[in-house]
N, C-alpha and C. Protein backbone atom coordinates (compact mmCIF):
# COMPACT_ATOMS: atom_id res chain seq x y z
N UNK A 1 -17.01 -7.60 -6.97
CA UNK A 1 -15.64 -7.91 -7.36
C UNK A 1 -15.13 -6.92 -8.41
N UNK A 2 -15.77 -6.53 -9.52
CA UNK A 2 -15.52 -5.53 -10.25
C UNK A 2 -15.06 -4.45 -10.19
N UNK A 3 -16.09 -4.02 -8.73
CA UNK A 3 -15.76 -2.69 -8.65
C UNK A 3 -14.50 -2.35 -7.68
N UNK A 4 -14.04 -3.57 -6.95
CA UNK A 4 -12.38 -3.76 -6.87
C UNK A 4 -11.29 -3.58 -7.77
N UNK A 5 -11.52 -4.31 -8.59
CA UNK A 5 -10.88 -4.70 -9.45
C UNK A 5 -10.37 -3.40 -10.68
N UNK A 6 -11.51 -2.86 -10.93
CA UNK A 6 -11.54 -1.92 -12.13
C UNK A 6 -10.41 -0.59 -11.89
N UNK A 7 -11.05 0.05 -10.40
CA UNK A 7 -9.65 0.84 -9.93
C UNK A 7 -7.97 0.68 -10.22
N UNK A 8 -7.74 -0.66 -9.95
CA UNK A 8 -6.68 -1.35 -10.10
C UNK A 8 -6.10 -1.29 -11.87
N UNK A 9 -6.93 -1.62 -12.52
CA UNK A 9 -6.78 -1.87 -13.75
C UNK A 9 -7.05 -0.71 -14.39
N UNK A 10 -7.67 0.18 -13.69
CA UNK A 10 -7.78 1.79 -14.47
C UNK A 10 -6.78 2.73 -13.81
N UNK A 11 -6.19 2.65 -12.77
CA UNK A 11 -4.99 3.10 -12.13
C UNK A 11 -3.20 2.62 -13.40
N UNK A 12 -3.55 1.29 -13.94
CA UNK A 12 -2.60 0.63 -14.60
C UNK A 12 -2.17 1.73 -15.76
N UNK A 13 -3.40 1.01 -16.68
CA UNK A 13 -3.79 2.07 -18.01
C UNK A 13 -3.23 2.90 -17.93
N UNK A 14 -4.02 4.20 -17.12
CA UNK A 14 -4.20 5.63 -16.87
C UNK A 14 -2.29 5.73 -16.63
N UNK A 15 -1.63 5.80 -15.67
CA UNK A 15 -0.24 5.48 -15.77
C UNK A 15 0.51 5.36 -16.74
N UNK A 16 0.05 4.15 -17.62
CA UNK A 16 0.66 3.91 -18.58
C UNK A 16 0.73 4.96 -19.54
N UNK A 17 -0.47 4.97 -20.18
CA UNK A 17 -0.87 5.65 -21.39
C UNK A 17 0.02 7.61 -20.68
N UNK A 18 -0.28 7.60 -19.54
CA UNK A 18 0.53 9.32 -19.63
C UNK A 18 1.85 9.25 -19.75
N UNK A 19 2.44 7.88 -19.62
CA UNK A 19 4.26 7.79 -19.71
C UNK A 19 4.34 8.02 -21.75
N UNK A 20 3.57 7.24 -22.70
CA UNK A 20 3.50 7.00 -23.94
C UNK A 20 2.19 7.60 -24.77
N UNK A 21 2.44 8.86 -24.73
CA UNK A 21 1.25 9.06 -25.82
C UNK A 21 1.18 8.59 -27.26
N UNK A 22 2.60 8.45 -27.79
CA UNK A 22 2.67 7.85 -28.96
C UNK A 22 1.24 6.82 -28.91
N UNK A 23 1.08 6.02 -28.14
CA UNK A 23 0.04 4.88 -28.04
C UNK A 23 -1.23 5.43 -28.13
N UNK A 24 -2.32 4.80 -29.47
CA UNK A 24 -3.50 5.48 -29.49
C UNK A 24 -4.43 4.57 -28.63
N UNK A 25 -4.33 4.24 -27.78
CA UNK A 25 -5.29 3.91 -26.89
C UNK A 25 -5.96 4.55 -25.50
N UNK A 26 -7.00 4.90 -25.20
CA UNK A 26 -7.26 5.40 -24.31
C UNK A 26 -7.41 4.32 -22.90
N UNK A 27 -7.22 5.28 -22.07
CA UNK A 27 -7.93 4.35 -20.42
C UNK A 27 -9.11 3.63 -21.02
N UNK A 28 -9.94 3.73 -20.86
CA UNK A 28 -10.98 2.86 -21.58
C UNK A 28 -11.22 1.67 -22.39
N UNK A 29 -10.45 1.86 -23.18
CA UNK A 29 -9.99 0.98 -24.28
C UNK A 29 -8.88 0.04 -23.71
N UNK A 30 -7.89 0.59 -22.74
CA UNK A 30 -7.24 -0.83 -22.04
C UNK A 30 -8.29 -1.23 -21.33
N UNK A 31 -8.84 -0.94 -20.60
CA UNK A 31 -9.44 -1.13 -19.19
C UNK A 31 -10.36 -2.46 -19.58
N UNK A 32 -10.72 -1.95 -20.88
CA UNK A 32 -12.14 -3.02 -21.14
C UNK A 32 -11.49 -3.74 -21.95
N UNK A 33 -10.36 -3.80 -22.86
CA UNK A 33 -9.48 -5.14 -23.29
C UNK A 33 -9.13 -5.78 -22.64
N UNK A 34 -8.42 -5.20 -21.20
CA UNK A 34 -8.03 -5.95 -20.61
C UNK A 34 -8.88 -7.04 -19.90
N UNK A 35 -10.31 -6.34 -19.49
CA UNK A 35 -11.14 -7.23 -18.37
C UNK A 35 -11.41 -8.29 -19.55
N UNK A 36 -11.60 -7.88 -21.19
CA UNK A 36 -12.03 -9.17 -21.81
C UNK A 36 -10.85 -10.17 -21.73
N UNK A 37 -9.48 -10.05 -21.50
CA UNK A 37 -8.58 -11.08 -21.76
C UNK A 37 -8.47 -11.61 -20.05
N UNK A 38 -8.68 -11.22 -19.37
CA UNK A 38 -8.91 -11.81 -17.74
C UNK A 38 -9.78 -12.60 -17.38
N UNK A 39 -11.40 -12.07 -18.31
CA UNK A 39 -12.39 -12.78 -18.16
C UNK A 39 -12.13 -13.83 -19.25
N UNK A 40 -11.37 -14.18 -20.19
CA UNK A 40 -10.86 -15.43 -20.69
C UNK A 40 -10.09 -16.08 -20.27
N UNK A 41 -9.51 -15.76 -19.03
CA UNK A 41 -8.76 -16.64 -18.24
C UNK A 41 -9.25 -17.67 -17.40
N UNK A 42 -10.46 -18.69 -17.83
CA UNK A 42 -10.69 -18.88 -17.01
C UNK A 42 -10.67 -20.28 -16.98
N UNK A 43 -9.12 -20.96 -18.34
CA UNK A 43 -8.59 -21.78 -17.24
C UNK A 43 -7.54 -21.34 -15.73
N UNK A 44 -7.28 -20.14 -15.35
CA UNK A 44 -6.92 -19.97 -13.91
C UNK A 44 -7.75 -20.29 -12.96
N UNK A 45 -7.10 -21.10 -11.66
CA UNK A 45 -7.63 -21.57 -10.98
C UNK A 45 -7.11 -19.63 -10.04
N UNK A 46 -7.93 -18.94 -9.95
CA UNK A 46 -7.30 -17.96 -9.38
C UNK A 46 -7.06 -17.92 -7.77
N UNK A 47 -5.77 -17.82 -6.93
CA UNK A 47 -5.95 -18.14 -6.14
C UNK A 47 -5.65 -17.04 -5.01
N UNK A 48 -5.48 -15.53 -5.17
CA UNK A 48 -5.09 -14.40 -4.93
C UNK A 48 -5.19 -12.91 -5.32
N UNK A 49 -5.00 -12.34 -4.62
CA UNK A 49 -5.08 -11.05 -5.26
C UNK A 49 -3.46 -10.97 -5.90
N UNK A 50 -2.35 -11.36 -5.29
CA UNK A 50 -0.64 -11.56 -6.19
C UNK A 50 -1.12 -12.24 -7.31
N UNK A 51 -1.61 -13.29 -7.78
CA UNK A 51 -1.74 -13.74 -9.12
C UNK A 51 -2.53 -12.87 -9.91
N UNK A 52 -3.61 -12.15 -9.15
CA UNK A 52 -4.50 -10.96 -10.17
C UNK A 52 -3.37 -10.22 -10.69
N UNK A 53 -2.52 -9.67 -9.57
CA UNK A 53 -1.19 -8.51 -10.11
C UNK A 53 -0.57 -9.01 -11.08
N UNK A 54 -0.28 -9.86 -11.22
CA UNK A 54 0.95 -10.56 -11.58
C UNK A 54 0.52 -10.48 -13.55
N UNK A 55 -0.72 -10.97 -13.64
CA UNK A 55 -1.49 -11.48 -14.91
C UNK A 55 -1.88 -10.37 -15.49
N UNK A 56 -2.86 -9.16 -14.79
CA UNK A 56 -2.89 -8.22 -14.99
C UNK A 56 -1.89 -7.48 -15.61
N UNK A 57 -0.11 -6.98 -14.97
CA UNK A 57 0.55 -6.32 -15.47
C UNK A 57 1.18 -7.36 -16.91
N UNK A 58 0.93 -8.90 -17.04
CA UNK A 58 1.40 -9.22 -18.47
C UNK A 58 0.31 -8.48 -19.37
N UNK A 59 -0.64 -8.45 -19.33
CA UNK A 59 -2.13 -8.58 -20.25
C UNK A 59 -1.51 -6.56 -20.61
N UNK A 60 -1.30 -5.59 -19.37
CA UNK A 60 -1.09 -4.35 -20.06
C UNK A 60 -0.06 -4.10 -20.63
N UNK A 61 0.82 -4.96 -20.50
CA UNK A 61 2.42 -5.26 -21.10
C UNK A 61 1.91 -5.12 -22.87
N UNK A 62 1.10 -6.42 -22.46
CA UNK A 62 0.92 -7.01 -24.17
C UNK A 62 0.06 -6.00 -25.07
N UNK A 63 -0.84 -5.26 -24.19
CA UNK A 63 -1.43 -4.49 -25.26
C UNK A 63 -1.19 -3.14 -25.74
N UNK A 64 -0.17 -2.75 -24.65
CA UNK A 64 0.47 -1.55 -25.10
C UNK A 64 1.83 -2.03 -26.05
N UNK A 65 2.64 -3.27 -26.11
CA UNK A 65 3.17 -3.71 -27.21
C UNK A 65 2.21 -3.86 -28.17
N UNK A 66 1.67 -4.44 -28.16
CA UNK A 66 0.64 -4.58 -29.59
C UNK A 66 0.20 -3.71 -30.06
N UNK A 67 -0.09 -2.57 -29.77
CA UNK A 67 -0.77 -1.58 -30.05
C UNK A 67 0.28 -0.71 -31.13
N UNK A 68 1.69 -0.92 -30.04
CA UNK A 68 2.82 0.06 -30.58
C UNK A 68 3.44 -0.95 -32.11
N UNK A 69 3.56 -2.14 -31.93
CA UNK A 69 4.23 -2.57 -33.18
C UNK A 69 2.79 -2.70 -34.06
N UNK A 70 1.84 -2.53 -33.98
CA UNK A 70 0.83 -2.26 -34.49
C UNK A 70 0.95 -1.14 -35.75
N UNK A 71 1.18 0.11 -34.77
CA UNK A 71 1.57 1.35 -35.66
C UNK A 71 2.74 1.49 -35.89
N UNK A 72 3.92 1.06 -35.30
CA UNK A 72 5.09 0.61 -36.15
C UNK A 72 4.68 -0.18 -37.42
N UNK A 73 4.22 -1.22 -37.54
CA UNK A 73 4.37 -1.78 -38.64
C UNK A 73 3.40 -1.19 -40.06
N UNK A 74 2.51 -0.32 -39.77
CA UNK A 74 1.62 0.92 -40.71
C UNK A 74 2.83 2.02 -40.78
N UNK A 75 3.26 2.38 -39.71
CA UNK A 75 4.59 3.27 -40.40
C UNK A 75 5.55 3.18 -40.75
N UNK A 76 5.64 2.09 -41.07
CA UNK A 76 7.27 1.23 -41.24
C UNK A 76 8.25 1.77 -40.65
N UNK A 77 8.12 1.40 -39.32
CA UNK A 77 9.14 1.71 -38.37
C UNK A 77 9.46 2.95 -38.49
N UNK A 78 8.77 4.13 -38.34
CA UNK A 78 8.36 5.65 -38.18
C UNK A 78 8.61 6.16 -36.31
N UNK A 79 7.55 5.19 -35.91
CA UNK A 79 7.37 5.47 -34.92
C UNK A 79 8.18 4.68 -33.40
N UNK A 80 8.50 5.12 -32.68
CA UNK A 80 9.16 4.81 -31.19
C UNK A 80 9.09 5.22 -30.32
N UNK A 81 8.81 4.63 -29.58
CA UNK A 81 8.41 5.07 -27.82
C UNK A 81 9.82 4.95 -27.10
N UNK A 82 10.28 5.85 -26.62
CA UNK A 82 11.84 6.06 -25.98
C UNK A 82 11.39 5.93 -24.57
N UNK A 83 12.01 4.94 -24.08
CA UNK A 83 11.50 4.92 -22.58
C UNK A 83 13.17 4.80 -22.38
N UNK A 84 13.47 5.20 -20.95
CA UNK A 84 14.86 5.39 -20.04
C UNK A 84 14.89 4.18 -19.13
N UNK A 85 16.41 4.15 -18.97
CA UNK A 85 16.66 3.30 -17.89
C UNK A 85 16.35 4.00 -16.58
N UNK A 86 16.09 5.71 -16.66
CA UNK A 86 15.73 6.11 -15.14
C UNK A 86 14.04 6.00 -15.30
N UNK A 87 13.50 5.43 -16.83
CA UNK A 87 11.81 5.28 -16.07
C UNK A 87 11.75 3.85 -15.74
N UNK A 88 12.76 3.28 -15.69
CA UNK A 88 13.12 1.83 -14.97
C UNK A 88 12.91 1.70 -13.55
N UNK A 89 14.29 2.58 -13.23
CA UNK A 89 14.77 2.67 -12.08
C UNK A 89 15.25 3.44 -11.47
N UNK A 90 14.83 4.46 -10.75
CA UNK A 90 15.50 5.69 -10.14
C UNK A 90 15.99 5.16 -8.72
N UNK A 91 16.68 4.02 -8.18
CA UNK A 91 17.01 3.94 -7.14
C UNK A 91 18.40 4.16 -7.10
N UNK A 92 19.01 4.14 -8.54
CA UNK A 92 20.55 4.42 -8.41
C UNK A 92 20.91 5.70 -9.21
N UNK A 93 21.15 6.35 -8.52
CA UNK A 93 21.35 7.95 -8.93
C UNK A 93 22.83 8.18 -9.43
N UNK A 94 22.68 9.03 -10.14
CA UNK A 94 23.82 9.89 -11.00
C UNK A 94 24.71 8.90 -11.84
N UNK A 95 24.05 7.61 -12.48
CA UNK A 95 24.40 7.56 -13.32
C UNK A 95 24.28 7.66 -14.95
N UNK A 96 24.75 7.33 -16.24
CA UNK A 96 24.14 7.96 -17.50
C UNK A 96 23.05 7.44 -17.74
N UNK A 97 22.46 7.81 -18.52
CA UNK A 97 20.89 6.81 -18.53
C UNK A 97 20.91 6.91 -20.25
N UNK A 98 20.12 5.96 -20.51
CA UNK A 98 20.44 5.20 -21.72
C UNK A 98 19.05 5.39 -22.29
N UNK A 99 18.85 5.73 -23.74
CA UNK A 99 17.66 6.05 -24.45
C UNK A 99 17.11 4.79 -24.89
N UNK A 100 16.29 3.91 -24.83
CA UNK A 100 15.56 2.64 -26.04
C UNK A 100 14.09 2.83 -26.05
N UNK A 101 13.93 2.09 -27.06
CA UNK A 101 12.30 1.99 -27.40
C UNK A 101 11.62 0.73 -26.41
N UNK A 102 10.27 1.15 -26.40
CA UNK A 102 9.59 0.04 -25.48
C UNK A 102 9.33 -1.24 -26.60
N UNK A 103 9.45 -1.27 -27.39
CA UNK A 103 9.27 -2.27 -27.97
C UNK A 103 10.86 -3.33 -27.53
N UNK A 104 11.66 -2.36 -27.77
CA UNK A 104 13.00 -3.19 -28.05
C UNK A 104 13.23 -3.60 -25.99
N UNK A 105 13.31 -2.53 -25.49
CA UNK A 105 12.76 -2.92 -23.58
C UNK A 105 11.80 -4.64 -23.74
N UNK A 106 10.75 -4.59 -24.36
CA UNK A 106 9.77 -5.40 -24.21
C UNK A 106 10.97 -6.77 -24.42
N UNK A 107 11.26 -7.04 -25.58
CA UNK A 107 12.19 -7.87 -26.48
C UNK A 107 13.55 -7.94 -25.09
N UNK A 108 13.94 -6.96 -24.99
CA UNK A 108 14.90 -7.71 -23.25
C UNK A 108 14.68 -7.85 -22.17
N UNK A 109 13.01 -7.72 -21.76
CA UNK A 109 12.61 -7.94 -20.57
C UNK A 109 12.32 -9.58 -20.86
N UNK A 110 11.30 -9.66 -22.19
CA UNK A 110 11.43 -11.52 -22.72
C UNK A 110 12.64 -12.36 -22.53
N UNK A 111 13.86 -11.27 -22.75
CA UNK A 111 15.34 -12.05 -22.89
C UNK A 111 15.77 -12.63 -21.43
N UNK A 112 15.19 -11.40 -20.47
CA UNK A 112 15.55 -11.77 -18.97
C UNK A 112 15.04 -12.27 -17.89
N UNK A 113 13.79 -12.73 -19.02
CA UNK A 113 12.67 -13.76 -18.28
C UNK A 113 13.03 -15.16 -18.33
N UNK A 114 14.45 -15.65 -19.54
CA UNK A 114 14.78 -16.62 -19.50
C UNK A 114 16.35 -16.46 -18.74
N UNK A 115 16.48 -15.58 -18.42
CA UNK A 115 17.68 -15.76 -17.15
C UNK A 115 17.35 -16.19 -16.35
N UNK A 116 16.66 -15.13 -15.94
CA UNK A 116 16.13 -15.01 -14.44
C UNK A 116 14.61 -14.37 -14.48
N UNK A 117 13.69 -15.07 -13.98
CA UNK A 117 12.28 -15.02 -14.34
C UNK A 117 11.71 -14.26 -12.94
N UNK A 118 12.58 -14.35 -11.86
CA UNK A 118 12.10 -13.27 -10.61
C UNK A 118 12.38 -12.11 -11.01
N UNK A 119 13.52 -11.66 -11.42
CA UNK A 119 13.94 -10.42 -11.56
C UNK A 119 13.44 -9.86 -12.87
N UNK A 120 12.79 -10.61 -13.82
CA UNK A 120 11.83 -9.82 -14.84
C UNK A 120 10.51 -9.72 -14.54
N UNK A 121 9.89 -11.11 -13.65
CA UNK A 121 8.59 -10.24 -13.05
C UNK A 121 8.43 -9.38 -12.15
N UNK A 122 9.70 -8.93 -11.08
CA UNK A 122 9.87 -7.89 -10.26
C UNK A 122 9.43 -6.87 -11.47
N UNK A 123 10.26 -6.62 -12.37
CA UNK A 123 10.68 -5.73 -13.33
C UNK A 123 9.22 -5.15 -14.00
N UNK A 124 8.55 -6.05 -14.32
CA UNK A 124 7.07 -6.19 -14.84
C UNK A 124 5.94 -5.67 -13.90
N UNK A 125 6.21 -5.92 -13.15
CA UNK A 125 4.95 -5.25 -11.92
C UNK A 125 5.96 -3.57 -11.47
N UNK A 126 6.95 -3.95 -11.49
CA UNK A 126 6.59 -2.56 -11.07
C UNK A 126 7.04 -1.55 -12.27
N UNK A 127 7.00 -1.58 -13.61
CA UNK A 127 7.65 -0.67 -14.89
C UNK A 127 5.90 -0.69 -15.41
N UNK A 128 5.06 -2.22 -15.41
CA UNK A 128 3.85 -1.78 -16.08
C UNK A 128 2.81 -1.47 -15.20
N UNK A 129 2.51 -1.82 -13.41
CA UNK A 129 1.58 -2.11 -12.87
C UNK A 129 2.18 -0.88 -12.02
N UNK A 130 3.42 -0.16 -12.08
CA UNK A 130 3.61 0.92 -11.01
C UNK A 130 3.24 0.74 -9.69
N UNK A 131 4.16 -0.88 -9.56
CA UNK A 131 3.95 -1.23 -8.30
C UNK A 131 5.69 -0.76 -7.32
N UNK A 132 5.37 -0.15 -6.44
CA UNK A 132 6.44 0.67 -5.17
C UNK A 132 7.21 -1.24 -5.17
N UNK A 133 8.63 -1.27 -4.34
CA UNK A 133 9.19 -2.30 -4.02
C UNK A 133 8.49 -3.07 -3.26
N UNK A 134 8.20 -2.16 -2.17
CA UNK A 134 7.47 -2.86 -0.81
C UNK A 134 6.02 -3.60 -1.08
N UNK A 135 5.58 -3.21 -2.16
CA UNK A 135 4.31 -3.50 -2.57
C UNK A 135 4.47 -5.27 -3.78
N UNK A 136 5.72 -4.67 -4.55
CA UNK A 136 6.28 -5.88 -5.31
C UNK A 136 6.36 -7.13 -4.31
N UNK A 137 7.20 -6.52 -3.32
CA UNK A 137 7.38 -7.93 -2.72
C UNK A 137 6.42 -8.58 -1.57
N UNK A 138 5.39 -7.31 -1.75
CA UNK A 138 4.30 -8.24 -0.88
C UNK A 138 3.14 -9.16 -2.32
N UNK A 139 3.64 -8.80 -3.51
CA UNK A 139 2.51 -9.35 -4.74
C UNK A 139 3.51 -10.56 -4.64
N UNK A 140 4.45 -10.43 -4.75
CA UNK A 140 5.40 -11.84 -4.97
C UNK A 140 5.69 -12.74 -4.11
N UNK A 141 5.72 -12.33 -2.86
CA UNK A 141 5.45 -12.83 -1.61
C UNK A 141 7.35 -13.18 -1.01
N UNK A 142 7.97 -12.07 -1.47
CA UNK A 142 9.61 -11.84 -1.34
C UNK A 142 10.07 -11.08 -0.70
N UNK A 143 10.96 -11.08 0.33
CA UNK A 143 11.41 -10.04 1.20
C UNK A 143 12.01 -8.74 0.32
N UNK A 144 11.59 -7.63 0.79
CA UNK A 144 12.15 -6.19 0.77
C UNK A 144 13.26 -6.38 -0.09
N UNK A 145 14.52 -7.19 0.58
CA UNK A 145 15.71 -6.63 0.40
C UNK A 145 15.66 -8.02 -0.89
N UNK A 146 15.32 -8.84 -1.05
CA UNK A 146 15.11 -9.68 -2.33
C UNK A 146 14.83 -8.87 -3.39
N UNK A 147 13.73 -7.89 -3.47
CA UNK A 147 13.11 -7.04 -4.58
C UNK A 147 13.91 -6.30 -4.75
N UNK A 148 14.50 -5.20 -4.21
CA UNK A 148 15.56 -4.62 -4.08
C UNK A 148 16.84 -4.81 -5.13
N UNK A 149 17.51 -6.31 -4.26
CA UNK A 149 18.72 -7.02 -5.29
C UNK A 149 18.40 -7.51 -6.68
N UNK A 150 16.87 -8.02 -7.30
CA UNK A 150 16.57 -8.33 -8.35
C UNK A 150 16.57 -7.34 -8.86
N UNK A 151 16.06 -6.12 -8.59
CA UNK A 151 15.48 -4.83 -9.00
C UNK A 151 16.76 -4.29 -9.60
N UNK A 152 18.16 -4.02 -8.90
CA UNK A 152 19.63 -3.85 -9.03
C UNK A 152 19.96 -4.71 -9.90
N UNK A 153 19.51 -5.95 -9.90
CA UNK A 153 20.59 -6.95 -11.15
C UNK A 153 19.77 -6.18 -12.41
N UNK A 154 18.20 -6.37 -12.24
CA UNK A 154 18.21 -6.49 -13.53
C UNK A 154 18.45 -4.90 -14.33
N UNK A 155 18.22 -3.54 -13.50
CA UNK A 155 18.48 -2.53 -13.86
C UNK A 155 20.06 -2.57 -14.44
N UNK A 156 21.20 -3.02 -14.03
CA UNK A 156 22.18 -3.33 -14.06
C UNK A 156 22.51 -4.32 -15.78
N UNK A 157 21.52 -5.14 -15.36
CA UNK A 157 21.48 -6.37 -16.77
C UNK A 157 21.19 -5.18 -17.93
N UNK A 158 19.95 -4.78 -17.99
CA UNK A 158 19.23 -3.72 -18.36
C UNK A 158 20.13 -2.99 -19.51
N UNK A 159 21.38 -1.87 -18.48
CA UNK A 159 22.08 -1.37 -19.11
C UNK A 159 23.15 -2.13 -19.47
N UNK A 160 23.34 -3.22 -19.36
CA UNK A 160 24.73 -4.09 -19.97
C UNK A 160 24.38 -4.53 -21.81
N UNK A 161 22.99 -4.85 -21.37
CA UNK A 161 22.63 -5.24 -22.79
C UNK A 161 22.09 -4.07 -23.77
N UNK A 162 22.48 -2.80 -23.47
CA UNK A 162 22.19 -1.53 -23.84
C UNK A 162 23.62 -0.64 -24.10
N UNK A 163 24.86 -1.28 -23.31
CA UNK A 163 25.91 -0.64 -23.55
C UNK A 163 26.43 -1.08 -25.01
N UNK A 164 27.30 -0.09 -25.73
CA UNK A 164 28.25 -0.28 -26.92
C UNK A 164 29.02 -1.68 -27.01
């Protein structure tokens, strides 16, 4: 099972960590945090490989936040990770794209989990787990063109709560 599994979760990391070097963590160091907070999951009754995805991309969510307000809070707010609305979403082209920090991203993906909780875990599997649409909506178990329209609102939401 491991040696399933580990690819998956070292594919995550590895991804991650080359979008944010600011973050001092290596592949390694997620890989094996993460399996310890999975292997504490074990009130989950696990019933899938979609619920592995699903848990998995919160657990790398959380530790690449943690990590970052970590050294934010030793630099007193020194440091920021600028992530784009096009490392969101490149399905809608030529429009402006908007600069924020992943911390403050993190803080409105939480915000749009209480809107709408499909269209932030769409958002979540595929921004932390670099999961393709077609792949989202086979973890979620949602048609194509469902992932798609969540994918559009919330890129859309995204920059509303980012505009002046």
């Amino acid at each position: 099972m491991i040696n399933e599994i580990y690819p998956f979760i070292h594919s995550i990391a590895n991804n991650q960590l080359n979008k944010y070097p600011q973050i001092d963590l290596d592949t390694t160091d997620i890989v094996h945090e993460a399996f310890i907070k999975l292997q504490n999951q074990n009130l989950i009754n696990w019933k899938n490989r979609n619920q592995f995805y699903a848990i998995s991309a919160q657990i790398i969510r959380r530790l690449l936040i943690d990590n970052l307000r970590t050294k934010n809070s030793q630099k007193r707010g020194e440091l920021q990770v600028n992530i784009t609305i096009d490392k969101i979403s490149s399905l809608i082209v030529g429009e402006v794209d908007v600069n924020f920090d992943l911390i403050e991203f993190d803080n409105l993906l939480t915000k749009l989990n209480t809107l709408d909780s499909q269209a932030a875990k769409i958002v979540e599997l595929r921004f932390f787990s670099g999961l393709t649409q077609k792949e989202t909506a086979e973890v979620c178990n949602l048609t194509l063109s469902t992932v798609v329209t969540n994918w559009n609102f919330a890129r859309s939401w995204f920059l509303s709560q980012l505009s002046p």
